[in-house]
C-alpha atoms as a PDB file:
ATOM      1  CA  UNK A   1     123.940 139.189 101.844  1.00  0.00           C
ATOM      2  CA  UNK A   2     125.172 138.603  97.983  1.00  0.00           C
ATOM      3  CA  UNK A   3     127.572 136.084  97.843  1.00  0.00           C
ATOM      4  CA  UNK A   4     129.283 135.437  94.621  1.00  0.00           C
ATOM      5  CA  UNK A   5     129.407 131.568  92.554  1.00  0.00           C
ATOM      6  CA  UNK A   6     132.625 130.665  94.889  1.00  0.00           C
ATOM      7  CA  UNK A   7     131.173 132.040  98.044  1.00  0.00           C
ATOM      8  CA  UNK A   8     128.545 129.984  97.621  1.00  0.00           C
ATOM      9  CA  UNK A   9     130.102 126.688  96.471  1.00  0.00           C
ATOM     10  CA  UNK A  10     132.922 126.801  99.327  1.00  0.00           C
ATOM     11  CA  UNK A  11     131.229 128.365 102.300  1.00  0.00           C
ATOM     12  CA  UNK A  12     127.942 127.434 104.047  1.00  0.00           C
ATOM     13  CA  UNK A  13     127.210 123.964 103.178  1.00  0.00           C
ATOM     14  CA  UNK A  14     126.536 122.644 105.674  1.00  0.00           C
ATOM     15  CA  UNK A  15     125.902 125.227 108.464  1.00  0.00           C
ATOM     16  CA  UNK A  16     123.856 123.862 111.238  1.00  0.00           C
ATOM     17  CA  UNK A  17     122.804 124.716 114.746  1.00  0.00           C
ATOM     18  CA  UNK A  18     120.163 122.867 116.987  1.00  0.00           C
ATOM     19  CA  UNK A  19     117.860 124.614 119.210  1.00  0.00           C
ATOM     20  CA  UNK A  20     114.506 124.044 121.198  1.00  0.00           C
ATOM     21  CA  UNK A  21     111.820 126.232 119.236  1.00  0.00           C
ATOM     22  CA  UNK A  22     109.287 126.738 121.134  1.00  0.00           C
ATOM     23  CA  UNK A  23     107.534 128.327 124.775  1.00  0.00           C
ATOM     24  CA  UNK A  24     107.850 125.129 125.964  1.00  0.00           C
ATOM     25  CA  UNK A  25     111.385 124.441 125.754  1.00  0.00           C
ATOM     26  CA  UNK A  26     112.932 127.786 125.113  1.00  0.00           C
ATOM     27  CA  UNK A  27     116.814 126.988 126.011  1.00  0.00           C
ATOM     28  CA  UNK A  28     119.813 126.209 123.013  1.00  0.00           C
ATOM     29  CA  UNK A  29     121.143 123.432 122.037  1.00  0.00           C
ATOM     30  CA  UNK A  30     123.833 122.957 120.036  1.00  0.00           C
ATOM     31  CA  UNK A  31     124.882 119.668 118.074  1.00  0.00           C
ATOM     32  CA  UNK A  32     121.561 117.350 118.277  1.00  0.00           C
ATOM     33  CA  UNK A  33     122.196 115.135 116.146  1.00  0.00           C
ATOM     34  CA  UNK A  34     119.211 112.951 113.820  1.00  0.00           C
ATOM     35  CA  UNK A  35     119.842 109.341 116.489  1.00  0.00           C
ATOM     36  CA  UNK A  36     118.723 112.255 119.224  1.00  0.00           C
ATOM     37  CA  UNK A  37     115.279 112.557 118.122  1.00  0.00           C
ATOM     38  CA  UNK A  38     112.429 110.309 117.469  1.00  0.00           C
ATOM     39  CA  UNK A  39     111.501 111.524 113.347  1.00  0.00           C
ATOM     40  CA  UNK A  40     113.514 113.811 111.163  1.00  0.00           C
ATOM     41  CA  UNK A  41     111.555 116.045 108.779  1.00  0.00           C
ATOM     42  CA  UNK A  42     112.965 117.336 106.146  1.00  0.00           C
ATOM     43  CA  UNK A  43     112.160 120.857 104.346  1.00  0.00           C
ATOM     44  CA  UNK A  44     113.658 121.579 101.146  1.00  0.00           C
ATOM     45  CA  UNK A  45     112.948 125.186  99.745  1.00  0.00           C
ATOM     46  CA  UNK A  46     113.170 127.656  96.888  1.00  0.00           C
ATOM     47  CA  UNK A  47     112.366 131.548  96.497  1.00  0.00           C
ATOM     48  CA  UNK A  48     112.449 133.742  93.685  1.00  0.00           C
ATOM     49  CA  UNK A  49     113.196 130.887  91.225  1.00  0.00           C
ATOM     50  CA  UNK A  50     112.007 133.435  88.190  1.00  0.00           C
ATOM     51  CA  UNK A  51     111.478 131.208  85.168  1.00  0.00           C
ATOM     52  CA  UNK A  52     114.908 130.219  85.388  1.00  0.00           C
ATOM     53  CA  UNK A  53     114.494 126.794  84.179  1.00  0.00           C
ATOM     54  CA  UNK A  54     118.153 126.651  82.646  1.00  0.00           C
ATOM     55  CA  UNK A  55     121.136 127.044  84.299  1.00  0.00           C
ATOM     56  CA  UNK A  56     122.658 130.731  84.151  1.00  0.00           C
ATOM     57  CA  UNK A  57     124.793 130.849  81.017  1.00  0.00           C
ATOM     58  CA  UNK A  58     128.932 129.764  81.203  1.00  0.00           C
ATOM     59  CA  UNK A  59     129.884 133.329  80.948  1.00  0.00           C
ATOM     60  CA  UNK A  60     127.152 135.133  83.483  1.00  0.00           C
ATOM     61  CA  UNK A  61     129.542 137.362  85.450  1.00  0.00           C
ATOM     62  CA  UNK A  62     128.553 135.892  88.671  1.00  0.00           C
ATOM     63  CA  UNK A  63     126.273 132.765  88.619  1.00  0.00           C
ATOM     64  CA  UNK A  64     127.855 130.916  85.752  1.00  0.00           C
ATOM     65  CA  UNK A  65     126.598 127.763  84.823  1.00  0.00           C
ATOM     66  CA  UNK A  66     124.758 127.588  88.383  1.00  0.00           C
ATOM     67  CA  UNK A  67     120.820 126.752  88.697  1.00  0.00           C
ATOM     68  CA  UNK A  68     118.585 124.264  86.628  1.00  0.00           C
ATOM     69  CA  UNK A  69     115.734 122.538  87.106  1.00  0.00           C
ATOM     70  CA  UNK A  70     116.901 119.260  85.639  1.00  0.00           C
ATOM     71  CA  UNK A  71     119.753 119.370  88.208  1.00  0.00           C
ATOM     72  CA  UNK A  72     117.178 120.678  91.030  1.00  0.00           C
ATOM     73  CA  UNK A  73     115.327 117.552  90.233  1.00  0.00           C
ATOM     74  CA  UNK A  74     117.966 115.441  90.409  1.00  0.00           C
ATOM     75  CA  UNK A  75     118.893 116.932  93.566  1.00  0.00           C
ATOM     76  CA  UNK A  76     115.499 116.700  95.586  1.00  0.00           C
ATOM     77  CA  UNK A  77     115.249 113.169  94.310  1.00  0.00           C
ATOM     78  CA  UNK A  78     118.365 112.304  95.759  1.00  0.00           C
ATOM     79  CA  UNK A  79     117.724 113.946  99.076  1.00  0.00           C
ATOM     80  CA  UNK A  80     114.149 112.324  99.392  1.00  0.00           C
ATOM     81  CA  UNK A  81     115.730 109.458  99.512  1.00  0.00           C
ATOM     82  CA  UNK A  82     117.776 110.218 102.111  1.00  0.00           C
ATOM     83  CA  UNK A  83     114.628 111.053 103.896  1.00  0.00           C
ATOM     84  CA  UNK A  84     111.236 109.910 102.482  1.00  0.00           C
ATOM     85  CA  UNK A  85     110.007 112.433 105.241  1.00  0.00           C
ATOM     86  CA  UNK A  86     110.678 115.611 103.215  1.00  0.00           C
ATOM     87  CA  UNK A  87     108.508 118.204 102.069  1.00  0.00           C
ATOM     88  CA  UNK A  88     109.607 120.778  98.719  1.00  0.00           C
ATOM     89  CA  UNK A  89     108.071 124.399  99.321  1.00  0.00           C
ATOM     90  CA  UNK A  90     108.414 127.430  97.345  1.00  0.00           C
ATOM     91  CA  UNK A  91     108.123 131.218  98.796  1.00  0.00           C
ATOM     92  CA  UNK A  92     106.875 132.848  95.506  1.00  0.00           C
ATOM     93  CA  UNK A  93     107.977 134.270  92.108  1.00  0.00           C
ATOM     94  CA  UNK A  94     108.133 131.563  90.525  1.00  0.00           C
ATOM     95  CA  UNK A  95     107.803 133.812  87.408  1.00  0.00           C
ATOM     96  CA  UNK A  96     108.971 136.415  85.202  1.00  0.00           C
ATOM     97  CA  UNK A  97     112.666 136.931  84.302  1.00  0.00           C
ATOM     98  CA  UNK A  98     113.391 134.507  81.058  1.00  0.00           C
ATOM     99  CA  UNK A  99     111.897 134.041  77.832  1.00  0.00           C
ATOM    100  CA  UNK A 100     109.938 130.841  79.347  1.00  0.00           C
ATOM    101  CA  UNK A 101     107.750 133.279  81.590  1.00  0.00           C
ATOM    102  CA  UNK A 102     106.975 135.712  78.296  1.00  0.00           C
ATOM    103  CA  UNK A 103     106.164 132.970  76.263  1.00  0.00           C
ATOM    104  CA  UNK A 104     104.188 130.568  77.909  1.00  0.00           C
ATOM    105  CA  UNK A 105     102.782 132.717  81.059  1.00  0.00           C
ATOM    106  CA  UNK A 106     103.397 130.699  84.236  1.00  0.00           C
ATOM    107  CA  UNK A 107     102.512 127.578  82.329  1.00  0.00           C
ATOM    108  CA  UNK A 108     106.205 126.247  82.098  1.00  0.00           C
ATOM    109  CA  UNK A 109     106.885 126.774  85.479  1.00  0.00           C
ATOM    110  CA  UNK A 110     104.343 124.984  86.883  1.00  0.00           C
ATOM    111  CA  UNK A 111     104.499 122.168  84.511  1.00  0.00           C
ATOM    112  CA  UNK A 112     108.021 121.894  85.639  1.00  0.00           C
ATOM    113  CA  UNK A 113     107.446 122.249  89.582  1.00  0.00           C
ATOM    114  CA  UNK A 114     104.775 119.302  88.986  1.00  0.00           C
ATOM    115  CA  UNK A 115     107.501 117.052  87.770  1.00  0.00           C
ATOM    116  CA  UNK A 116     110.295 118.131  90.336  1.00  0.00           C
ATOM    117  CA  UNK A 117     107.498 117.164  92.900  1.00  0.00           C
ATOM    118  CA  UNK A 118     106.999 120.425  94.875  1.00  0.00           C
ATOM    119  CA  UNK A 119     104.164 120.055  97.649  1.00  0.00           C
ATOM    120  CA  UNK A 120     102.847 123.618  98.534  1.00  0.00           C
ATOM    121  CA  UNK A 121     103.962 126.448  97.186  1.00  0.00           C
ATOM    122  CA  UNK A 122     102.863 130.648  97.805  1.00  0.00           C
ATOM    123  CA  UNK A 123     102.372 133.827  95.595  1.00  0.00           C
ATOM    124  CA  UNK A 124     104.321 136.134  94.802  1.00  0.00           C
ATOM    125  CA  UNK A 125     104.038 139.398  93.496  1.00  0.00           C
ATOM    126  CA  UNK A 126     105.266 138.244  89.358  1.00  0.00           C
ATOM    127  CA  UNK A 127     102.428 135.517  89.530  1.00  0.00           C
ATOM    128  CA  UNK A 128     100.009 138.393  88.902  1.00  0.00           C
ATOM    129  CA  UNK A 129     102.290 139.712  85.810  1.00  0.00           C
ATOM    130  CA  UNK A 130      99.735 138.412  83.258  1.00  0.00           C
ATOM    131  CA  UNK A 131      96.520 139.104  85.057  1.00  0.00           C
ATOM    132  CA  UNK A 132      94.473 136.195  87.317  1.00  0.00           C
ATOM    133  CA  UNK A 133      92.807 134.668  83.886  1.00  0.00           C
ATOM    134  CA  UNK A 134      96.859 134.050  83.335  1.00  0.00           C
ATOM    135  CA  UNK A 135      97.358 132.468  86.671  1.00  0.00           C
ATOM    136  CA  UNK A 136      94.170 130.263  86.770  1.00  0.00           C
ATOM    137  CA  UNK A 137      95.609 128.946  83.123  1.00  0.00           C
ATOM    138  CA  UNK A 138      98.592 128.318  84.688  1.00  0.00           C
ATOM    139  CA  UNK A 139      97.565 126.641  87.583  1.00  0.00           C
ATOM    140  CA  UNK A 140      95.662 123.647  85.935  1.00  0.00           C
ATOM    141  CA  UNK A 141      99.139 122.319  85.861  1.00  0.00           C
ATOM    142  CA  UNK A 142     100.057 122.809  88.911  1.00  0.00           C
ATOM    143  CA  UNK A 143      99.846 119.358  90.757  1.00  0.00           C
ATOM    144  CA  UNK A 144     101.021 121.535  94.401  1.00  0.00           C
ATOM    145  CA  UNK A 145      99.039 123.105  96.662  1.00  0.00           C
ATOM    146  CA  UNK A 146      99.021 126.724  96.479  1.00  0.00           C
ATOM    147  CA  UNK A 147      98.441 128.797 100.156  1.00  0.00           C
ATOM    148  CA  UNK A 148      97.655 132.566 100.467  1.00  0.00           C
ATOM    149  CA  UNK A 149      95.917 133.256 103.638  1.00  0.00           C
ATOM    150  CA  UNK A 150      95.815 137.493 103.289  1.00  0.00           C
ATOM    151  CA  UNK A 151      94.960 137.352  99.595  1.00  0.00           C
ATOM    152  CA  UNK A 152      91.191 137.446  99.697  1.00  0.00           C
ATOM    153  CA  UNK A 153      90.247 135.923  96.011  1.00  0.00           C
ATOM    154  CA  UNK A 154      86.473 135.615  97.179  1.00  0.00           C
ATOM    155  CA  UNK A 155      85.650 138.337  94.574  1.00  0.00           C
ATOM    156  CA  UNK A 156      87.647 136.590  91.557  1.00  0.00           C
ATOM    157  CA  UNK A 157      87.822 133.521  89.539  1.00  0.00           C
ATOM    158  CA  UNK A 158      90.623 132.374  91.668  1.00  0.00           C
ATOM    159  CA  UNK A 159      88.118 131.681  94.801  1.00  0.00           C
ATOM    160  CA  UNK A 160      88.759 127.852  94.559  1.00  0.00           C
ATOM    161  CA  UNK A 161      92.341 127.752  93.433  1.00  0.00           C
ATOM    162  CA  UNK A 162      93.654 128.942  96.196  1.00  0.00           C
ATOM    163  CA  UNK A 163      93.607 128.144  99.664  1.00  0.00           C
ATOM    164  CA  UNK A 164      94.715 129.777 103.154  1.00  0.00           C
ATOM    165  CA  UNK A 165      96.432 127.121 104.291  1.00  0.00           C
ATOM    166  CA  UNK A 166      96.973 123.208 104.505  1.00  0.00           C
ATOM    167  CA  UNK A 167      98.204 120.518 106.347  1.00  0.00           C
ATOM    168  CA  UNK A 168     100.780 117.818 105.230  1.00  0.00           C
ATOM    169  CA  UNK A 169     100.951 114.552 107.761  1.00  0.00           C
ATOM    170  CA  UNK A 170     104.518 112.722 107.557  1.00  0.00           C
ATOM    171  CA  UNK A 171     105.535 109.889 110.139  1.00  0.00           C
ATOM    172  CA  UNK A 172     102.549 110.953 112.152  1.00  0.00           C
ATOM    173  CA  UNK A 173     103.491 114.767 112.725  1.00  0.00           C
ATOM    174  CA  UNK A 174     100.976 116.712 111.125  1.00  0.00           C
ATOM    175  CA  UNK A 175     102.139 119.843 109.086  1.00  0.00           C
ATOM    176  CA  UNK A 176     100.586 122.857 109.030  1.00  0.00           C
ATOM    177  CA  UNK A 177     101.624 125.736 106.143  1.00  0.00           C
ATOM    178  CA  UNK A 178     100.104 129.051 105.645  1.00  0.00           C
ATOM    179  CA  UNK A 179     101.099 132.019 102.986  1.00  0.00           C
ATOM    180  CA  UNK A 180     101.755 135.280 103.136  1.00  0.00           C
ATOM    181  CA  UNK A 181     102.457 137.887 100.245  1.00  0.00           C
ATOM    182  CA  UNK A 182     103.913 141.540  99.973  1.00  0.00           C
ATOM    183  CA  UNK A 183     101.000 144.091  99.138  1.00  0.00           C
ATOM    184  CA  UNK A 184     100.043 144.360  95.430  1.00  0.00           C
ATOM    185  CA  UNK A 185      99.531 147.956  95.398  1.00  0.00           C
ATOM    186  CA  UNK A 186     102.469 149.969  93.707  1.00  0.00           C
ATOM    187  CA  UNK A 187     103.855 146.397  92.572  1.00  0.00           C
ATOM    188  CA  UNK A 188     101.206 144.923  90.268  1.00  0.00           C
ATOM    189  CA  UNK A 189      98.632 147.250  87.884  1.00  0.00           C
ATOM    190  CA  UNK A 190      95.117 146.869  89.426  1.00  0.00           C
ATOM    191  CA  UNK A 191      94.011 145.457  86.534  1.00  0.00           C
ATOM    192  CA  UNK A 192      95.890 142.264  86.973  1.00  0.00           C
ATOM    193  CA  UNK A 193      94.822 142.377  90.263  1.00  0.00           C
ATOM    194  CA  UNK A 194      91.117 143.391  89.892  1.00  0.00           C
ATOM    195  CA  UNK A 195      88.927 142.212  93.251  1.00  0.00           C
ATOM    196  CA  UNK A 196      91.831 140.843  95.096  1.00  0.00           C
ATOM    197  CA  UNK A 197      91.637 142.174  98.826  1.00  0.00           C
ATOM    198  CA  UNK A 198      95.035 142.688 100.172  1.00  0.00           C
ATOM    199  CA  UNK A 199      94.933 141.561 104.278  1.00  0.00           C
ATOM    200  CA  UNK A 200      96.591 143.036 107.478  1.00  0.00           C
ATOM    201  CA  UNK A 201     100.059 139.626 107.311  1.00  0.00           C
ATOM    202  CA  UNK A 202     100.617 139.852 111.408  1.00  0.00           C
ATOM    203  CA  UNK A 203      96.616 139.850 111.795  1.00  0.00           C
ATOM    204  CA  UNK A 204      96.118 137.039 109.437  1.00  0.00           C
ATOM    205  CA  UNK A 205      99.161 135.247 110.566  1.00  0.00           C
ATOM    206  CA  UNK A 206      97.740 134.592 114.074  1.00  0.00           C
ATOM    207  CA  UNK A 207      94.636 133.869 112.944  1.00  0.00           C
ATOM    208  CA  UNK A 208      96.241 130.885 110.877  1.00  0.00           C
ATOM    209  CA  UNK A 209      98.383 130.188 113.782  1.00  0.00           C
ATOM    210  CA  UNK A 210      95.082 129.561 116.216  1.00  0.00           C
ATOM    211  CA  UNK A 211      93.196 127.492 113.551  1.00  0.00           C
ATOM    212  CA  UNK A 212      96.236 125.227 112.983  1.00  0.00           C
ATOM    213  CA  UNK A 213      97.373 124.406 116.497  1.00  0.00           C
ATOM    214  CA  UNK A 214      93.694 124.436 117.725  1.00  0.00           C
ATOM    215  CA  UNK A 215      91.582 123.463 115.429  1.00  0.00           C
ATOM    216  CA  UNK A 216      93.927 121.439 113.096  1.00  0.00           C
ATOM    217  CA  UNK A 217      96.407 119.981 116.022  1.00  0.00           C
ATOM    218  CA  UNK A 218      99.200 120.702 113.589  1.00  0.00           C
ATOM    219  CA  UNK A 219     102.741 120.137 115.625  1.00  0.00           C
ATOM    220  CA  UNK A 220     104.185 121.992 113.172  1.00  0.00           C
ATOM    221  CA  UNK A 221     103.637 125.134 111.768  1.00  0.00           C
ATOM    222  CA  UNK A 222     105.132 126.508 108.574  1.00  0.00           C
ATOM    223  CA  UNK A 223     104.721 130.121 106.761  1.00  0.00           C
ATOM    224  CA  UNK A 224     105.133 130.735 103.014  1.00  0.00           C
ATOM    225  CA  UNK A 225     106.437 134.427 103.456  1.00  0.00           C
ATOM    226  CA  UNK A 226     106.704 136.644  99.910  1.00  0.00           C
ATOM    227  CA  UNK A 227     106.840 139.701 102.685  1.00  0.00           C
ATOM    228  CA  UNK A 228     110.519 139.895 102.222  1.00  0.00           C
ATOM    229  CA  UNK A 229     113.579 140.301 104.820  1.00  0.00           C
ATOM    230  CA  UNK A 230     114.938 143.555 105.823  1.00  0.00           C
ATOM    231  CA  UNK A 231     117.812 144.955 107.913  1.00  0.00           C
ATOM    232  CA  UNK A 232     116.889 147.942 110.319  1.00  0.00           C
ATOM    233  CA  UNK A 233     118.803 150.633 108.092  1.00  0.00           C
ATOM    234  CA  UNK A 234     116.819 149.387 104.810  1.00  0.00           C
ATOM    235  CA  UNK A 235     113.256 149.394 106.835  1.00  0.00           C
ATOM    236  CA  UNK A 236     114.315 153.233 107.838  1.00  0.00           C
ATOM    237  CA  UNK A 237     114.718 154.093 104.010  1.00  0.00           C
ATOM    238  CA  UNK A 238     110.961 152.475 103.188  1.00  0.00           C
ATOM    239  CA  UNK A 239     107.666 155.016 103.960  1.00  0.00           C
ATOM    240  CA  UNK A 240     105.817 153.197 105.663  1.00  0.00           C
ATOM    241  CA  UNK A 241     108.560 150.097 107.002  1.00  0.00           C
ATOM    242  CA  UNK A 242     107.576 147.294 105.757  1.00  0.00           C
ATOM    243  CA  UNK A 243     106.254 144.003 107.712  1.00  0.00           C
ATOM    244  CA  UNK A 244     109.185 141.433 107.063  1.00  0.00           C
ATOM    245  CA  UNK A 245     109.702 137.886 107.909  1.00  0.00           C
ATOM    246  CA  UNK A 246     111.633 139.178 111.203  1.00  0.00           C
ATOM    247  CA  UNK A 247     108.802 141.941 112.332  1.00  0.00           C
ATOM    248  CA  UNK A 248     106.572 138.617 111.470  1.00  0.00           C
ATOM    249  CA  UNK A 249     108.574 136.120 113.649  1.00  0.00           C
ATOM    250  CA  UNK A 250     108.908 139.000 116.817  1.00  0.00           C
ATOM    251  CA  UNK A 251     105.502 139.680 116.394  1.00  0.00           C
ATOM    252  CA  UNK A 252     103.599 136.458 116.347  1.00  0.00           C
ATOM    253  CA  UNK A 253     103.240 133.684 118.634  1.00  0.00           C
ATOM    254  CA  UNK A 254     103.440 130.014 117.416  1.00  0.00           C
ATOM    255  CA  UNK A 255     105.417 130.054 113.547  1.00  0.00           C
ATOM    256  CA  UNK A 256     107.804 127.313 113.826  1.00  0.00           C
ATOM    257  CA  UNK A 257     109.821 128.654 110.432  1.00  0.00           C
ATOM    258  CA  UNK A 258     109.092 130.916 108.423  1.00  0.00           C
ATOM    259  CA  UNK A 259     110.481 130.295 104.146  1.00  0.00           C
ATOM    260  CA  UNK A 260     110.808 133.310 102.804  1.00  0.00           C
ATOM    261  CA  UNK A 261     111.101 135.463  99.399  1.00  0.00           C
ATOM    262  CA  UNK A 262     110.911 138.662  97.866  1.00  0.00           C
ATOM    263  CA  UNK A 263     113.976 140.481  98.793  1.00  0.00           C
ATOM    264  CA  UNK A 264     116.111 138.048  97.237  1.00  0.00           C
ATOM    265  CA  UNK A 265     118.469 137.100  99.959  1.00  0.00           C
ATOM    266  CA  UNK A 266     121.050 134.849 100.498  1.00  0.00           C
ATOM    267  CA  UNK A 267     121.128 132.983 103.769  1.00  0.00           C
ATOM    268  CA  UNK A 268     123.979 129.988 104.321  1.00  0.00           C
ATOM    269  CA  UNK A 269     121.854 129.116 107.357  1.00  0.00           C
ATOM    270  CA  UNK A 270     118.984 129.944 109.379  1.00  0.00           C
ATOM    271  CA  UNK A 271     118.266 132.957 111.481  1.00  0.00           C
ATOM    272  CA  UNK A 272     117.089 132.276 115.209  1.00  0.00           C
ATOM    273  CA  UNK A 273     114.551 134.728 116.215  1.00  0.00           C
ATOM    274  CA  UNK A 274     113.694 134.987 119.410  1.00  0.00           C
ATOM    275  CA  UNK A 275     110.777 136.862 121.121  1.00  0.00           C
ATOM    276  CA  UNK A 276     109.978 138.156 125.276  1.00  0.00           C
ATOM    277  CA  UNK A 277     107.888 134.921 125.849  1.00  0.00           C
ATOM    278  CA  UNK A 278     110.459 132.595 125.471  1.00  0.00           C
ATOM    279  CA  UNK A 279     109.529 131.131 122.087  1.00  0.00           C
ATOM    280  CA  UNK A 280     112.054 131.329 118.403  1.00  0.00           C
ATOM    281  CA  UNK A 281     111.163 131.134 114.948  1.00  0.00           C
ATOM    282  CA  UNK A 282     113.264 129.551 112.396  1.00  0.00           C
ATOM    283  CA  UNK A 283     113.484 132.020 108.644  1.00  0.00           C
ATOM    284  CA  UNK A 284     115.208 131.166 105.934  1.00  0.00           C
ATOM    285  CA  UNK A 285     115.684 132.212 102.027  1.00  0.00           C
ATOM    286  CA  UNK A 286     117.765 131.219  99.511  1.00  0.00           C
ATOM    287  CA  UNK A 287     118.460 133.873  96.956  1.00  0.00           C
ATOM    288  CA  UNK A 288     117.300 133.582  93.349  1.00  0.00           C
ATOM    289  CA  UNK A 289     116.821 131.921  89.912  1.00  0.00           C
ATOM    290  CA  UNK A 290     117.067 127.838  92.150  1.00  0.00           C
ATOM    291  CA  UNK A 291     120.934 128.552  92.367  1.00  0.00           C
ATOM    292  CA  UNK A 292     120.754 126.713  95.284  1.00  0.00           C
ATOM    293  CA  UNK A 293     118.449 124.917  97.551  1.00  0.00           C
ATOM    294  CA  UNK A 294     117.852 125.115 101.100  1.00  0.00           C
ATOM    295  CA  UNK A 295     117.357 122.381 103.497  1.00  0.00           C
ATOM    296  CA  UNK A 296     116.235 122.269 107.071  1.00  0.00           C
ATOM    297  CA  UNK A 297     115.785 119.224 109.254  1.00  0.00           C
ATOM    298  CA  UNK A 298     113.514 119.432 112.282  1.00  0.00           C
ATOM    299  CA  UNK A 299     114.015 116.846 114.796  1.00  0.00           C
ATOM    300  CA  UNK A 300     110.914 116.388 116.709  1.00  0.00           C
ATOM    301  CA  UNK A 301     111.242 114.163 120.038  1.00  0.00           C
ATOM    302  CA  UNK A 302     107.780 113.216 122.189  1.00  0.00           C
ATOM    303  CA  UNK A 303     105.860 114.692 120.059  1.00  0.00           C
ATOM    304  CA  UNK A 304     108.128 118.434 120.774  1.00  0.00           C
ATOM    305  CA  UNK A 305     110.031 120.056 117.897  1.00  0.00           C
ATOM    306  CA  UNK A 306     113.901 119.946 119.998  1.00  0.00           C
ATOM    307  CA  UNK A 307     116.156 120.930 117.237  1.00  0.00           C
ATOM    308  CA  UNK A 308     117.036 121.614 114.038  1.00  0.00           C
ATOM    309  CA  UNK A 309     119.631 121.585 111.578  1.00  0.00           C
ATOM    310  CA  UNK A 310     119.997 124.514 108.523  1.00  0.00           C
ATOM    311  CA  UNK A 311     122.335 124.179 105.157  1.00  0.00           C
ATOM    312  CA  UNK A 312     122.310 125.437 101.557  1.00  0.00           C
ATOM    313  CA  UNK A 313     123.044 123.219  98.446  1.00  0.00           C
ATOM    314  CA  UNK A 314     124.089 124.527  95.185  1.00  0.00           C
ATOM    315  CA  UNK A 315     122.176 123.610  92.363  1.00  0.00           C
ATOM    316  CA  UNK A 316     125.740 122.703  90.216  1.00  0.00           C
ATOM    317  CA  UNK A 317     127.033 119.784  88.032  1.00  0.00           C
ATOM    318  CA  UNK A 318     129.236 118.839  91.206  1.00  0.00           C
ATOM    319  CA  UNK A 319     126.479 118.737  93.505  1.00  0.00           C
ATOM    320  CA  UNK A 320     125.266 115.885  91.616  1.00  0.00           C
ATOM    321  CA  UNK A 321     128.136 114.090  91.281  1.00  0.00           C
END
């Protein structure tokens, strides 16, 4: 859904909706408020940011003066203090799409998510615009984690960059957050993508799923998703349909939310997926270019994720104010 610069500063703010999220407690609930649970964590996301480190210009036809990092900074400084129990995530493409990306290469970017404070972040399709000798340069400053669980870099320089997954640990709850990415092929020339092995995203995604709840005890789970989101007359038009963040959530057991990218979508809240066994996934994506940033708070009660509560917050002069 496109919504224009007035849509988005007068509608969806603060759209919430609590719900039990998991096989153990599969029934809605609406209204939980934060005194309701025992620990509040926040996540605060981007997608599809593309190198747009300024605000869009006064006169952009439909975005004008929106975006920033500066402002986003502000912003997730503010709303960490709020909550100290927050996490920032990105879902990918952090480049490409402003003369920052063509002349410094990813290198700006991740200089600039360093100082915002971003904690994990995925790959998208644009990181691989300049090659992987491009990306490794541009992650030595990167001071975030970076997950991709079904890009195999075993065969490339990028073997210890990146990893499948980690796990975060706030107020006791520990976090685990896996990536995903869109296939490479007939997106990226194999050149800049020479010995990276593309894997199977449902396959990988329960793998990840069994190694964090088992093996890691994470209460928590969280996927990166660069897969995209798709409505069923869009997924008709594609040869072969692609796997998106909904096929992902019906189709795997465990994903508490799933951030997403790719498609460039604009959600004013969360989308409740449900699946045959009782259990939900939260997704969620928030456009483009950091126009605005999206906020969930999962309120976790004897050690059980109860509830939630979704929102979107422009990235704007007045939401500083």
């Amino acid at each position: 859904m496109n919504l224009s610069r007035r849509g988005f500063l007068t509608s969806g703010l603060r759209a919430g909706a609590a719900a039990l999220l998991s096989a153990r407690a599969p029934n809605l609930v609406r209204g939980l408020a934060a005194s309701d649970a025992e620990t509040r964590i926040t996540l605060l996301h981007t997608n599809d940011v593309h190198s747009r480190l300024e605000p869009f210009p006064d006169d952009d036809p439909r975005y004008a003066g929106l975006g920033g990092a500066a402002r986003r900074a502000a912003l997730v400084k503010r709303l960490r203090r709020e909550n100290p129990n927050t996490l920032l995530l990105d879902a990918g493409d952090a480049f490409q799409g402003t003369p920052y990306y063509n002349m410094y290469r990813g290198e700006a970017d991740y200089r600039v998510m360093s100082a915002i404070g971003y904690d994990v972040v995925t790959l998208g399709n644009h990181e691989f615009d300049s090659g992987l000798e491009a990306l490794a340069r541009a992650l030595n400053f990167a001071t975030f984690d970076v997950v991709s669980a079904n890009y195999d870099f075993q065969e490339t320089l990028l073997r210890d960059r990146i990893k499948p997954y980690v796990v975060r640990e706030l107020a006791g709850i520990r976090i685990g957050i896996f990536g995903l990415g869109i296939a490479l092929e007939g997106l990226v020339p194999e050149r800049y993508r020479a010995g990276v092995r593309y894997r199977d995203p449902i396959a990988t995604a329960r793998a990840m799923v069994r190694t964090l709840r088992e093996r890691e005890e994470a209460l928590l789970v969280v996927c990166l998703s660069h897969l995209g989101l798709y409505d069923e007359s869009e997924r008709a038009r594609m040869t072969p349909p692609p796997i998106g963040d909904r096929e992902l959530a019906q189709a795997v057991e465990g994903i508490d939310v799933i951030i997403g990218g790719h498609t460039h979508t604009f959600m004013k809240e969360p989308e409740l997926i449900r699946r045959p066994s009782g259990g939900a996934t939260l997704i969620f994506q928030v456009g483009f270019g950091g126009i605005v940033l999206g906020r969930l708070d999962l309120f976790v009660r004897e050690r059980r994720l109860v509830g939630f509560a979704g929102s979107i917050v422009p990235v704007s002069e007045r939401a500083l104010a």
